[in-house]
N, C-alpha and C. Protein backbone atom coordinates (compact mmCIF):
# COMPACT_ATOMS: atom_id res chain seq x y z
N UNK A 1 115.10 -54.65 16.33
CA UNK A 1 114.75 -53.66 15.34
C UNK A 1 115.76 -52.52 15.31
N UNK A 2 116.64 -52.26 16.70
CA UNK A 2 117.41 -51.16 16.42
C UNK A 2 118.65 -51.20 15.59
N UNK A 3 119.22 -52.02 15.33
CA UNK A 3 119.64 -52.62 14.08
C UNK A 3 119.74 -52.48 12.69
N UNK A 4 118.12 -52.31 12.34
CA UNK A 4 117.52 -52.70 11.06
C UNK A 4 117.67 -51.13 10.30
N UNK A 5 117.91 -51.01 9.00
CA UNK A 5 118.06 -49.31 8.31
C UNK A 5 116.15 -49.10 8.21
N UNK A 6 116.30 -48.43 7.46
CA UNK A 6 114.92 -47.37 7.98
C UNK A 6 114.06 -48.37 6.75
N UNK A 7 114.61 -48.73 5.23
CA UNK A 7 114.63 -49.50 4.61
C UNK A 7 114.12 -51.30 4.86
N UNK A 8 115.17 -51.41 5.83
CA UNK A 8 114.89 -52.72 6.00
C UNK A 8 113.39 -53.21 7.30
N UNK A 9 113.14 -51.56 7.66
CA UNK A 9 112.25 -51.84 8.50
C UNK A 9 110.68 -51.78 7.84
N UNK A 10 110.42 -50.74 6.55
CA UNK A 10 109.39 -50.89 5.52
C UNK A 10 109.24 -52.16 5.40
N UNK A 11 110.46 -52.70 4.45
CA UNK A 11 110.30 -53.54 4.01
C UNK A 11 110.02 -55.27 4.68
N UNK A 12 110.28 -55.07 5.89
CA UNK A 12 109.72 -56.17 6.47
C UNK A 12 107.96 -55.90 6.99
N UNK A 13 107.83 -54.92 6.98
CA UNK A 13 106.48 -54.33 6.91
C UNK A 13 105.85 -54.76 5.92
N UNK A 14 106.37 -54.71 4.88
CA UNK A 14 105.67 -55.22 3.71
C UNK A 14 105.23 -56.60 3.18
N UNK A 15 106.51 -57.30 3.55
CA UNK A 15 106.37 -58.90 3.88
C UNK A 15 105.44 -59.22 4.87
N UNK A 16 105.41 -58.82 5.88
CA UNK A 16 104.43 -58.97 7.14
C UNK A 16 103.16 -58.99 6.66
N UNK A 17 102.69 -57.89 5.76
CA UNK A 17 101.46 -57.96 5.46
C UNK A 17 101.38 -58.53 4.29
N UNK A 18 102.26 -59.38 3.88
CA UNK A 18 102.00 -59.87 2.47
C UNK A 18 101.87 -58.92 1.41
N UNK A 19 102.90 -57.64 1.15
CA UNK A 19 102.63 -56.88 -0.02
C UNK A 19 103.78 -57.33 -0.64
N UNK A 20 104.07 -57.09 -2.19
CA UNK A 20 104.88 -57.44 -3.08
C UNK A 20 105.63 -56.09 -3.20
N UNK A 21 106.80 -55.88 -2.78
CA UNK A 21 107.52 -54.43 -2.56
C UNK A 21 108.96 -54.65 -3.20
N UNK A 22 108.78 -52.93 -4.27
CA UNK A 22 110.39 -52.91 -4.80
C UNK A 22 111.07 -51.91 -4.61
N UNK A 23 112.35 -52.00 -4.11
CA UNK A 23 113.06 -50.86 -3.47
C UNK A 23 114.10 -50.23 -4.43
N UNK A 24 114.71 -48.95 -4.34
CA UNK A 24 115.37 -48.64 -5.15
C UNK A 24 116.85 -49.65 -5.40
N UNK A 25 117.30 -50.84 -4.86
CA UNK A 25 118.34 -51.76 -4.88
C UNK A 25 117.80 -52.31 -6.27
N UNK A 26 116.37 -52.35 -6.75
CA UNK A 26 116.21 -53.06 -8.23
C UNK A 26 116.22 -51.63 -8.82
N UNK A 27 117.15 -51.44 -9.79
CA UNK A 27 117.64 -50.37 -10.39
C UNK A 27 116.35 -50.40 -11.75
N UNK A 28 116.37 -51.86 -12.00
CA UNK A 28 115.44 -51.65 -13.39
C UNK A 28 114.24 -51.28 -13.44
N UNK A 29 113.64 -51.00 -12.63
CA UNK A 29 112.40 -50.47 -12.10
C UNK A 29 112.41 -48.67 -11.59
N UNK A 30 113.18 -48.56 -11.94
CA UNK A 30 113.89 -46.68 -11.26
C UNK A 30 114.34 -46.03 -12.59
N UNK A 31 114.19 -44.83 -12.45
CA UNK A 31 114.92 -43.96 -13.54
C UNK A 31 115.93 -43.81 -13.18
N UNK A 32 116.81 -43.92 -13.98
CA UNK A 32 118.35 -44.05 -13.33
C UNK A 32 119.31 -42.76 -13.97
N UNK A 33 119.16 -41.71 -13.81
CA UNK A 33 119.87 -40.38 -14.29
C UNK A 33 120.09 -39.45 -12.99
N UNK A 34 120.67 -39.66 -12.21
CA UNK A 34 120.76 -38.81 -10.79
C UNK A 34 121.77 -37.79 -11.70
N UNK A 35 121.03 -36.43 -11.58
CA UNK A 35 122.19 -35.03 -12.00
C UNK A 35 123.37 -35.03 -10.91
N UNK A 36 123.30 -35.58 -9.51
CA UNK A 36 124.00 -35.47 -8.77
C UNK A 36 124.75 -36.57 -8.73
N UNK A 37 126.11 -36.40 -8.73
CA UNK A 37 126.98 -37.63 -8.61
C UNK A 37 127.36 -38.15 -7.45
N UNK A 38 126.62 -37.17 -6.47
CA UNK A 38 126.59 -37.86 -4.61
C UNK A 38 124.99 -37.95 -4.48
N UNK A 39 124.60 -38.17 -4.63
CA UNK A 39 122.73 -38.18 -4.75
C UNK A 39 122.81 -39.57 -4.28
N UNK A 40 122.42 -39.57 -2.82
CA UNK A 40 121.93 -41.15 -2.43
C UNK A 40 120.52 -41.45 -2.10
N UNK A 41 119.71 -42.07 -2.69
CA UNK A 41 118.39 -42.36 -2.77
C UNK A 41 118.21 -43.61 -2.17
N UNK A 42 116.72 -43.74 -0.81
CA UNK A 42 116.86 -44.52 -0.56
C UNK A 42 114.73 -44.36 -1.15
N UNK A 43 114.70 -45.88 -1.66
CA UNK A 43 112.67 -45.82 -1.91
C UNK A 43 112.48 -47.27 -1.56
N UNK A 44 111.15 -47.34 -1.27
CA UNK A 44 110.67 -48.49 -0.99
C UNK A 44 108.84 -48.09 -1.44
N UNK A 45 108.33 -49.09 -2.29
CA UNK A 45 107.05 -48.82 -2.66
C UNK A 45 106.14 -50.10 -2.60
N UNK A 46 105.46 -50.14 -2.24
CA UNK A 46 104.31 -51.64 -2.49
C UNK A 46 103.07 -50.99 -2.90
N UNK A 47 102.22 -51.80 -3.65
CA UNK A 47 100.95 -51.86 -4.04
C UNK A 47 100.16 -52.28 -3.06
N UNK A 48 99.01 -51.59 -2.65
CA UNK A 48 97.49 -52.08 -2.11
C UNK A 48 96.27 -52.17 -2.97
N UNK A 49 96.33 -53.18 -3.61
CA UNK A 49 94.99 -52.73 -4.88
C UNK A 49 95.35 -51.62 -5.68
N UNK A 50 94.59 -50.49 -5.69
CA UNK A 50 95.29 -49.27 -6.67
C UNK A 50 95.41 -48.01 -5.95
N UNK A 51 96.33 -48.43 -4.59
CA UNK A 51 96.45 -47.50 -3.63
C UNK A 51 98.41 -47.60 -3.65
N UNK A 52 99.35 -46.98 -3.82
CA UNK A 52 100.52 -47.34 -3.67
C UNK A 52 101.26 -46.61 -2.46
N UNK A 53 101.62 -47.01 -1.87
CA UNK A 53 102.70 -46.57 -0.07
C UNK A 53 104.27 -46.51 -0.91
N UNK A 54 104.66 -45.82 -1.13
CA UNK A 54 105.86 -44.78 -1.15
C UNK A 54 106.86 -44.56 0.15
N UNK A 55 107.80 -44.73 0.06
CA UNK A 55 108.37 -44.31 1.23
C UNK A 55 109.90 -44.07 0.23
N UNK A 56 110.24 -42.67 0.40
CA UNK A 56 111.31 -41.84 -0.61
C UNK A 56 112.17 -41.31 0.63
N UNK A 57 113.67 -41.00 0.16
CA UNK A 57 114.33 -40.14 1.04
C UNK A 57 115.77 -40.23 0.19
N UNK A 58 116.00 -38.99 -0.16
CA UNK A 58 117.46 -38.74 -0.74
C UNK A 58 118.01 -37.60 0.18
N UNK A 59 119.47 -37.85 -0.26
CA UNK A 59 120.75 -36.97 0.29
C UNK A 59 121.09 -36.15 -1.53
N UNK A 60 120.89 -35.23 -1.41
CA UNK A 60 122.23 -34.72 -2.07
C UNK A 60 123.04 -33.46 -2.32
N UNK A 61 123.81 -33.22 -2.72
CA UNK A 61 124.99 -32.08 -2.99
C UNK A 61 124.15 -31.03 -3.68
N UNK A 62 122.79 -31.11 -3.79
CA UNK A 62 122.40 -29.89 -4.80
C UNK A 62 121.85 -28.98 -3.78
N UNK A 63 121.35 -27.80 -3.84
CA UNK A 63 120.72 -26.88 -2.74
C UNK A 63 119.55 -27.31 -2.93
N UNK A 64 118.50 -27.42 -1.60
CA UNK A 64 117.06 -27.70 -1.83
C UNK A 64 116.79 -29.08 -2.66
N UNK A 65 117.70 -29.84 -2.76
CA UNK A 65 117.24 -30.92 -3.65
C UNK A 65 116.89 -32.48 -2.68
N UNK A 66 117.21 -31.81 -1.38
CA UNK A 66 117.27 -33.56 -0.25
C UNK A 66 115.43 -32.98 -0.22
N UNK A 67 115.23 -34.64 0.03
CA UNK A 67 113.81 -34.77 0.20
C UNK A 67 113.52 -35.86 0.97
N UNK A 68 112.43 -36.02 1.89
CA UNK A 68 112.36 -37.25 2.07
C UNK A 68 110.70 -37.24 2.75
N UNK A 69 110.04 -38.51 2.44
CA UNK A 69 108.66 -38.55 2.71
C UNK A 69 107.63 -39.45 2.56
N UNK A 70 106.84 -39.92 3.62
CA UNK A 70 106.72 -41.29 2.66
C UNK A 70 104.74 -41.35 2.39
N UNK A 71 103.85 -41.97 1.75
CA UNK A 71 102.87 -41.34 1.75
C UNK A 71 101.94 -42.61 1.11
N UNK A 72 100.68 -42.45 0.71
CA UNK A 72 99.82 -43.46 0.16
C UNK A 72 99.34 -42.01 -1.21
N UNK A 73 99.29 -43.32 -2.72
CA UNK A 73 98.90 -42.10 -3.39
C UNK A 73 98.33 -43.17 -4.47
N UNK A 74 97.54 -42.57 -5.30
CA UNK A 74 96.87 -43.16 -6.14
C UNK A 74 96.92 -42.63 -7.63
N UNK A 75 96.96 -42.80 -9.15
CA UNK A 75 97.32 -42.58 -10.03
C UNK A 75 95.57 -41.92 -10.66
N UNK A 76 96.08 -40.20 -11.17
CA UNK A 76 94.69 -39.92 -11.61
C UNK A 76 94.49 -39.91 -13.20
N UNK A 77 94.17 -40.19 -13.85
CA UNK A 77 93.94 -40.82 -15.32
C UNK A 77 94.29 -39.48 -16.05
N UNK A 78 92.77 -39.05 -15.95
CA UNK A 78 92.92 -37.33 -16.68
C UNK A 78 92.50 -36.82 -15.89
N UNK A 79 92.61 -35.51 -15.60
CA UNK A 79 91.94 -34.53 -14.72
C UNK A 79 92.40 -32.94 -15.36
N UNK A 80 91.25 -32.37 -15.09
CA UNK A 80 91.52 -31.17 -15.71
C UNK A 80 91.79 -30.06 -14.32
N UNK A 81 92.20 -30.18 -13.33
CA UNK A 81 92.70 -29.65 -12.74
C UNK A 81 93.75 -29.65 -12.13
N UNK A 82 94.16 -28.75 -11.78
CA UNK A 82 95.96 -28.09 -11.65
C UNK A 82 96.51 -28.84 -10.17
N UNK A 83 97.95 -28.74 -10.17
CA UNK A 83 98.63 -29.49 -9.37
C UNK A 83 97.97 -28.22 -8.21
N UNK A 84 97.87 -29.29 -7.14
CA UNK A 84 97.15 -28.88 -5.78
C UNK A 84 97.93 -28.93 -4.28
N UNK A 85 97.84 -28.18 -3.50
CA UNK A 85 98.68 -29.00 -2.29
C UNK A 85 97.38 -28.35 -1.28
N UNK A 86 97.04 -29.09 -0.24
CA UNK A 86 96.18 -28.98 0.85
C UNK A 86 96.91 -29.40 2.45
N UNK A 87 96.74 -28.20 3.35
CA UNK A 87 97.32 -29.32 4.92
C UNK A 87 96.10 -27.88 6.02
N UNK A 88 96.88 -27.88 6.63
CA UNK A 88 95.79 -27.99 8.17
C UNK A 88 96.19 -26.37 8.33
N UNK A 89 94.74 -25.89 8.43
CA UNK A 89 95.22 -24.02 8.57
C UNK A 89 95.70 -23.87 10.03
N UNK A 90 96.86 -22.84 9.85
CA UNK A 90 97.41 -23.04 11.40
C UNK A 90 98.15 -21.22 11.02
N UNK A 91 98.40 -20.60 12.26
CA UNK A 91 98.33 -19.19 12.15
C UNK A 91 100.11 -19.19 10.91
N UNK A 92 100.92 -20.24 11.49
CA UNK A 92 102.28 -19.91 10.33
C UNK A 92 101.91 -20.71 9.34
N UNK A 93 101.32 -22.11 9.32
CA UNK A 93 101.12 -22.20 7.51
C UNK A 93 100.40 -20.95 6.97
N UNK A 94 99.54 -20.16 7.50
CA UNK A 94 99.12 -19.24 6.43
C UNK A 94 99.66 -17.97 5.94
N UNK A 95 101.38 -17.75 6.52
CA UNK A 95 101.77 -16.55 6.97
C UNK A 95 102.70 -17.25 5.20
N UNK A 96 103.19 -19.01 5.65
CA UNK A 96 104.20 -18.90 4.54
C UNK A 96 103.45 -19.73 3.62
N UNK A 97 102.41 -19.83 2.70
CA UNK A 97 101.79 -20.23 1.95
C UNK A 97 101.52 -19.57 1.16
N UNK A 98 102.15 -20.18 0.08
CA UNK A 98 101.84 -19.18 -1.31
C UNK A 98 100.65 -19.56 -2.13
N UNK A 99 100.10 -19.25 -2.98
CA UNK A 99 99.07 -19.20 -4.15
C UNK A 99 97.96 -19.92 -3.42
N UNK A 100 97.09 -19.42 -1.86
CA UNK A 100 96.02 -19.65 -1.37
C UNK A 100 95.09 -19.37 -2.07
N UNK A 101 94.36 -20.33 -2.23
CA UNK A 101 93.10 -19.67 -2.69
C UNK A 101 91.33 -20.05 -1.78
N UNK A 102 90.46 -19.58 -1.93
CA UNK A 102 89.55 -20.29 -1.21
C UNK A 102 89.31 -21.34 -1.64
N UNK A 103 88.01 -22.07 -1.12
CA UNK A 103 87.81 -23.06 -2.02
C UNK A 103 85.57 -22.60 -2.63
N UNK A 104 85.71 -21.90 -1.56
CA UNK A 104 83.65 -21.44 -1.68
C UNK A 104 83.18 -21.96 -0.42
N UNK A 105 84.15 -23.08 0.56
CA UNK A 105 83.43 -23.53 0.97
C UNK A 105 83.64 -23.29 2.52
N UNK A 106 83.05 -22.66 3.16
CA UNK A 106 83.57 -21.92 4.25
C UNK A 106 84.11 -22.59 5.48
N UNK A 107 83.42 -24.11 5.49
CA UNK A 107 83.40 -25.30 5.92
C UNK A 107 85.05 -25.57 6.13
N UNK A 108 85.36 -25.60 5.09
CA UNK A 108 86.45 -25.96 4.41
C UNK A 108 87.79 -25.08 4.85
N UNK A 109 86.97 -23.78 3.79
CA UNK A 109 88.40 -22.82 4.32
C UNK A 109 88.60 -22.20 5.87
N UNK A 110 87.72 -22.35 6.73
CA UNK A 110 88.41 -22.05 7.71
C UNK A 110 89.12 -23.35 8.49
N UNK A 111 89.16 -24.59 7.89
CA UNK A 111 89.89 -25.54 8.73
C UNK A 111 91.57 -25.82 7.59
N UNK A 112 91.26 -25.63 6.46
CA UNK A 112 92.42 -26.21 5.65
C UNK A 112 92.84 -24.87 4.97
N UNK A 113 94.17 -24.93 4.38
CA UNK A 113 94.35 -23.88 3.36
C UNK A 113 95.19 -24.40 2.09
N UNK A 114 94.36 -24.43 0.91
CA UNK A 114 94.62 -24.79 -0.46
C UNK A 114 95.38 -24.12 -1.23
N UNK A 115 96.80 -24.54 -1.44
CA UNK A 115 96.98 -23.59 -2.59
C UNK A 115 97.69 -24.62 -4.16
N UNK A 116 97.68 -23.55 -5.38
CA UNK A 116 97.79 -24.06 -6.40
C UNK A 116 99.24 -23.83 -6.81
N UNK A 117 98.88 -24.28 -8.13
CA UNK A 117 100.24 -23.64 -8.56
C UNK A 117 100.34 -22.17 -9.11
N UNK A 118 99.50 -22.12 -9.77
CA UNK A 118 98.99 -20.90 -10.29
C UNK A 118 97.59 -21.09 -9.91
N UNK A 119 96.99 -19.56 -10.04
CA UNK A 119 95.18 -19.14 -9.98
C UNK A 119 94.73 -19.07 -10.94
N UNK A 120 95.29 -20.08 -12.12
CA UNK A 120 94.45 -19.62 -13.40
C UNK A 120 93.28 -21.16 -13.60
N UNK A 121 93.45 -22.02 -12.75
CA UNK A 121 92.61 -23.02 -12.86
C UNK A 121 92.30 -23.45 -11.57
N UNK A 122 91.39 -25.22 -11.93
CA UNK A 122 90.48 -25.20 -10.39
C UNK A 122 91.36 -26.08 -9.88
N UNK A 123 91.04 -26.19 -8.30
CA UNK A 123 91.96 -27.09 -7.57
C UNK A 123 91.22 -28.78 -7.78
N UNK A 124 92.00 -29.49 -7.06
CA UNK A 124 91.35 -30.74 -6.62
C UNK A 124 90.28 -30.57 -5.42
N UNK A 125 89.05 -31.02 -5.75
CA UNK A 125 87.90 -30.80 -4.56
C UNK A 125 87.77 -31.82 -4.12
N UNK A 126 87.65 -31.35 -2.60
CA UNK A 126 87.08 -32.18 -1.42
C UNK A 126 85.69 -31.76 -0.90
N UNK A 127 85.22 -32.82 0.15
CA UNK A 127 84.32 -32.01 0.63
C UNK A 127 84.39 -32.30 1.58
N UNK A 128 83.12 -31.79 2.82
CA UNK A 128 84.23 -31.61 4.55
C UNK A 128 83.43 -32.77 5.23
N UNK A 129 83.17 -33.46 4.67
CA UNK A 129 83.82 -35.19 4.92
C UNK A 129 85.56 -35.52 5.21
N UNK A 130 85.67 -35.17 3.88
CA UNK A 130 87.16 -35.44 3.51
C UNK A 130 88.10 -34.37 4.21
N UNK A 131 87.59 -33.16 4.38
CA UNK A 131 88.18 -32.21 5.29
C UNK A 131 88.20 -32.74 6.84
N UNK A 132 87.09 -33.42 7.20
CA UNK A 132 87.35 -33.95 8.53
C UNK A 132 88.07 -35.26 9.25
N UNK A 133 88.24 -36.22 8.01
CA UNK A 133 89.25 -37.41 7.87
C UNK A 133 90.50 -36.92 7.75
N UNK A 134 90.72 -36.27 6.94
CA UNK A 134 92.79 -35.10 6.92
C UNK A 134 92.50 -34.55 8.10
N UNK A 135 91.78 -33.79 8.94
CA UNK A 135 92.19 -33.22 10.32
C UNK A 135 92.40 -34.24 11.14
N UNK A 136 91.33 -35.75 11.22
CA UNK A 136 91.52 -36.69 11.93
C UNK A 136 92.93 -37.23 12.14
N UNK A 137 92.96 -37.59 10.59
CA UNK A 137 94.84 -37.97 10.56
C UNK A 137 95.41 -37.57 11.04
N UNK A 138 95.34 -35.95 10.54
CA UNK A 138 96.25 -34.97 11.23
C UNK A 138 96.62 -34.91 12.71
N UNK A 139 96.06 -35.72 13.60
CA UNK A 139 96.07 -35.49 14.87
C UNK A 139 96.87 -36.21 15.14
N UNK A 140 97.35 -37.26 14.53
CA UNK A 140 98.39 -38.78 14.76
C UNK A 140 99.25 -38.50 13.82
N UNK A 141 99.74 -37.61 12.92
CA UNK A 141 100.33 -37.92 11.87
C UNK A 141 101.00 -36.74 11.48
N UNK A 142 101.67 -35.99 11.88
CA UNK A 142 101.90 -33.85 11.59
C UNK A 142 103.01 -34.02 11.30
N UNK A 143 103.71 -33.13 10.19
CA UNK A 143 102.66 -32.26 9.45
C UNK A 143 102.08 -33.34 8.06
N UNK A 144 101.78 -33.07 8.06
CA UNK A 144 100.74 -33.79 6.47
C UNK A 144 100.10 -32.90 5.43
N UNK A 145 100.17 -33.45 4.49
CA UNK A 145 99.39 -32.61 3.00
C UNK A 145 99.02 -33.56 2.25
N UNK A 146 98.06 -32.92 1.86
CA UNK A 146 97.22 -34.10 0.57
C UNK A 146 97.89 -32.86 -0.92
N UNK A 147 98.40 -34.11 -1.84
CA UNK A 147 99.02 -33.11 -3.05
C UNK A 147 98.69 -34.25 -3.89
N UNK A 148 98.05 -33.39 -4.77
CA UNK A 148 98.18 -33.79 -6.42
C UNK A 148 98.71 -32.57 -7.30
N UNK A 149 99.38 -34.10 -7.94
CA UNK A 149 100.72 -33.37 -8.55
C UNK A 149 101.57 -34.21 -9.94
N UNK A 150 101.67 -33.41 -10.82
CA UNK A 150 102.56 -33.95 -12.11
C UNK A 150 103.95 -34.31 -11.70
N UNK A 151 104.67 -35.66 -12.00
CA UNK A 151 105.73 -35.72 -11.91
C UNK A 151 106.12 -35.91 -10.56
N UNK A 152 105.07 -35.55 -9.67
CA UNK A 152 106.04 -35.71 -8.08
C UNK A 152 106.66 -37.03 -8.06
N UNK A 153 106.13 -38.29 -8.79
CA UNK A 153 107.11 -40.04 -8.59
C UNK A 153 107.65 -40.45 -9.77
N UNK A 154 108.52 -39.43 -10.05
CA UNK A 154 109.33 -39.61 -11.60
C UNK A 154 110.52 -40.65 -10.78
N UNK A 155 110.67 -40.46 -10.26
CA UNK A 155 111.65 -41.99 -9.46
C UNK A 155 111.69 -42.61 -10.03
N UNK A 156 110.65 -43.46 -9.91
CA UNK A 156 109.73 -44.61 -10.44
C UNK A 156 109.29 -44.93 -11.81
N UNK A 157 109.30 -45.61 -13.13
CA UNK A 157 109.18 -45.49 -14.03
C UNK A 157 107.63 -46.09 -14.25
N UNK A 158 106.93 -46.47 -13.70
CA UNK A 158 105.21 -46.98 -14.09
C UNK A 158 104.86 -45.48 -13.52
N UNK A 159 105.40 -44.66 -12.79
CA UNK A 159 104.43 -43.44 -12.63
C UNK A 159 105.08 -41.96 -12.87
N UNK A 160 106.35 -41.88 -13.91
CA UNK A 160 106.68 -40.76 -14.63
C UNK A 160 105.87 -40.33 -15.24
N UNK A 161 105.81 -39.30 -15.55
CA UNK A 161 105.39 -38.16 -15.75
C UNK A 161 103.30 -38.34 -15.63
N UNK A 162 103.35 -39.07 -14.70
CA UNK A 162 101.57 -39.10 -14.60
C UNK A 162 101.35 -38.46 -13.25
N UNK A 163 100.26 -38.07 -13.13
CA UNK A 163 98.86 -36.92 -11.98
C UNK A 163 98.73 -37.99 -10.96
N UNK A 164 99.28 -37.86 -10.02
CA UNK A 164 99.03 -38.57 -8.84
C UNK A 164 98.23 -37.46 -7.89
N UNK A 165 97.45 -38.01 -7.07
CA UNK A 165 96.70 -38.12 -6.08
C UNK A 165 97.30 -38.34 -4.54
N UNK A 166 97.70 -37.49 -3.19
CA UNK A 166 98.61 -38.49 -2.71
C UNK A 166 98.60 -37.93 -0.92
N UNK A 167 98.20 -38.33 0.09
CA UNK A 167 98.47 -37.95 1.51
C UNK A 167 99.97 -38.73 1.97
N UNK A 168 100.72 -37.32 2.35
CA UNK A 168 102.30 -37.47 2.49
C UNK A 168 102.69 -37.28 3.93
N UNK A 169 103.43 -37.48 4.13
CA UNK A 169 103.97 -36.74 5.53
C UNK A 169 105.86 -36.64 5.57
N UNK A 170 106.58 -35.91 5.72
CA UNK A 170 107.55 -35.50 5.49
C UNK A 170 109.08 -36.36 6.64
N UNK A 171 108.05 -37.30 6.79
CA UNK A 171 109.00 -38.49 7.39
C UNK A 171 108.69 -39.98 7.14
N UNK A 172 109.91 -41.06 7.71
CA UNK A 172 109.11 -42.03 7.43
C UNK A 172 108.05 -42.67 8.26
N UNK A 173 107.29 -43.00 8.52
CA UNK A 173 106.62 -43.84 9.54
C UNK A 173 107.11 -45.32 9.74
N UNK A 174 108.04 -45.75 10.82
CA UNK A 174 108.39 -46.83 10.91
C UNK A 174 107.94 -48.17 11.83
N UNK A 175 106.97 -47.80 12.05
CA UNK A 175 105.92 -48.13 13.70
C UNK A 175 104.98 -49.16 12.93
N UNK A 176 104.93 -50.46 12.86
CA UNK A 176 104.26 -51.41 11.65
C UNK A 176 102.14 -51.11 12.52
N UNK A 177 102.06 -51.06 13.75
CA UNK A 177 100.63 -50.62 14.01
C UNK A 177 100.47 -49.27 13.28
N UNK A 178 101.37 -48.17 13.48
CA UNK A 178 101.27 -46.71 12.89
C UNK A 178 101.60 -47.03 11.70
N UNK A 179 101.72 -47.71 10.62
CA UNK A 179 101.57 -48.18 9.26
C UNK A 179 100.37 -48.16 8.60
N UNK A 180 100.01 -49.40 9.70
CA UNK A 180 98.78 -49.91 9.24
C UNK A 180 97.70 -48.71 9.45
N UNK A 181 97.70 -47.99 10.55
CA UNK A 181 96.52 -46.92 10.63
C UNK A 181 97.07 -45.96 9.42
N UNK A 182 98.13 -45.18 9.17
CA UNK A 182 98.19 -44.32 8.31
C UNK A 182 98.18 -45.24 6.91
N UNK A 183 98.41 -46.40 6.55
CA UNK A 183 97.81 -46.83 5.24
C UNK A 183 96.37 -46.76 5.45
N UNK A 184 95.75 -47.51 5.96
CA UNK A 184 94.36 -47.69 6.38
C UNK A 184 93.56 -45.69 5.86
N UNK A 185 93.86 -45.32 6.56
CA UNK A 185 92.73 -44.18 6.71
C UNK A 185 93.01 -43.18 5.46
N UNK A 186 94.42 -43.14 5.42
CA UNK A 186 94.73 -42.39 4.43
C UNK A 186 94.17 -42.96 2.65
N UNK A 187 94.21 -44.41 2.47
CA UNK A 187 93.96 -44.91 1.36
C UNK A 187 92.28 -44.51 1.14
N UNK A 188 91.52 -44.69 2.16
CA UNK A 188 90.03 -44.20 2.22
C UNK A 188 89.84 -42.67 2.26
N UNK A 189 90.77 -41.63 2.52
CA UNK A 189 90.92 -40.69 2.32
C UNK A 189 91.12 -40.14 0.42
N UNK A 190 91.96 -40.53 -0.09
CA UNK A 190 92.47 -40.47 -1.24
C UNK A 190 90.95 -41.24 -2.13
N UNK A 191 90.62 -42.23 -1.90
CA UNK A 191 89.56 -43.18 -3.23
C UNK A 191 88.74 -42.27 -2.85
N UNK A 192 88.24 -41.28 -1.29
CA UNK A 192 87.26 -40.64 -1.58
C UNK A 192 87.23 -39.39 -2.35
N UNK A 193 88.05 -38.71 -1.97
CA UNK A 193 88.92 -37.47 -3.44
C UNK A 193 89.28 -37.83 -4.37
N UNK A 194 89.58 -38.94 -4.72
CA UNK A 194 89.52 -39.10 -6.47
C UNK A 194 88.28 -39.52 -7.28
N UNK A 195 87.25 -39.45 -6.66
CA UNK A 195 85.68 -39.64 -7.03
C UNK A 195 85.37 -38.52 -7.55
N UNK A 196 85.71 -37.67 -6.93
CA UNK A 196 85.12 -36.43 -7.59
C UNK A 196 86.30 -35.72 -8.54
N UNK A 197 87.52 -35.88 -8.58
CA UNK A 197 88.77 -36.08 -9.75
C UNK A 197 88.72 -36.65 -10.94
């Protein structure tokens, strides 16, 4: 395995479990307009039913523009509420977290801290069920955020410019048992927040 790119190790993950997975090497399946002319993108995505595993990571020449992260997320139809980001209250997420808001639920806000994009609408709701499955994760899995969000998988052309639903973590997970638990819990995490979405 030490060998294998970070890429080729998803993706035998994916075969393993029998998922049907397309990586950014099939171009026709990708939006293909990089503003950056050194912009190297590496993605790998498979389907679980109507749960999709993401795994993103670019380089490039722009400031603030490298990203990389890989996550389980689900596609939300309509929703009348605003792009959301949620992770685990901790004394410095709350120092650098912008547009907090409560949620009512005291349950809630003293374990997580929600913020929007703006305060002029409602967030995505959980309830502390679902607040106690994201801390669970959270214990195997840091840092993590549950985000719904417009446009976050414009990559990808079946999910431009649509409201995803989505528990991320800001690396890849390359560990095929630590796969399977962070697909696993996280996908039952997400179908239970998009019930009430």
């Amino acid at each position: 395995m030490s060998n294998q790119s970070s890429v080729d190790i998803v993706v035998n993950y994916a075969k393993s479990r029998g998922y049907e997975y397309v990586t950014s090497s099939d171009a026709k399946r990708f939006i293909v307009a990089p503003g950056d002319p050194i912009s190297r993108k590496k993605i790998v995505y498979f389907k679980i039913e109507d749960i999709i595993f993401i795994a993103f990571d670019s380089f490039t020449t722009n400031v603030g523009a490298t990203n990389t992260f890989c996550g389980v997320y689900t596609l939300l139809d309509q929703t009348p509420h605003q792009e959301t980001e949620i992770i685990k209250r901790e004394f410095v997420t709350k120092l650098f977290t912008s547009n907090k808001i409560k949620t009512g639920n005291s349950y809630i806000d003293k374990k997580l801290i929600v913020s929007v994009s703006d305060k002029s609408g409602k967030p995505i709701l959980i309830k502390e069920s679902d607040a106690d499955l994201f801390l669970d994760i959270n214990r195997q899995f840091t840092p993590l955020k549950i985000r719904a969000e417009k446009d976050r998988l414009n990559e990808i052309k079946e999910f431009n410019s649509k409201f995803t639903l989505g528990l991320e973590i800001n690396r890849w997970i390359l560990d095929f048992n630590q796969l399977d638990i962070f697909i696993d819990r996280g996908s039952k995490l997400i179908k239970s927040i998009k019930k009430r979405n």
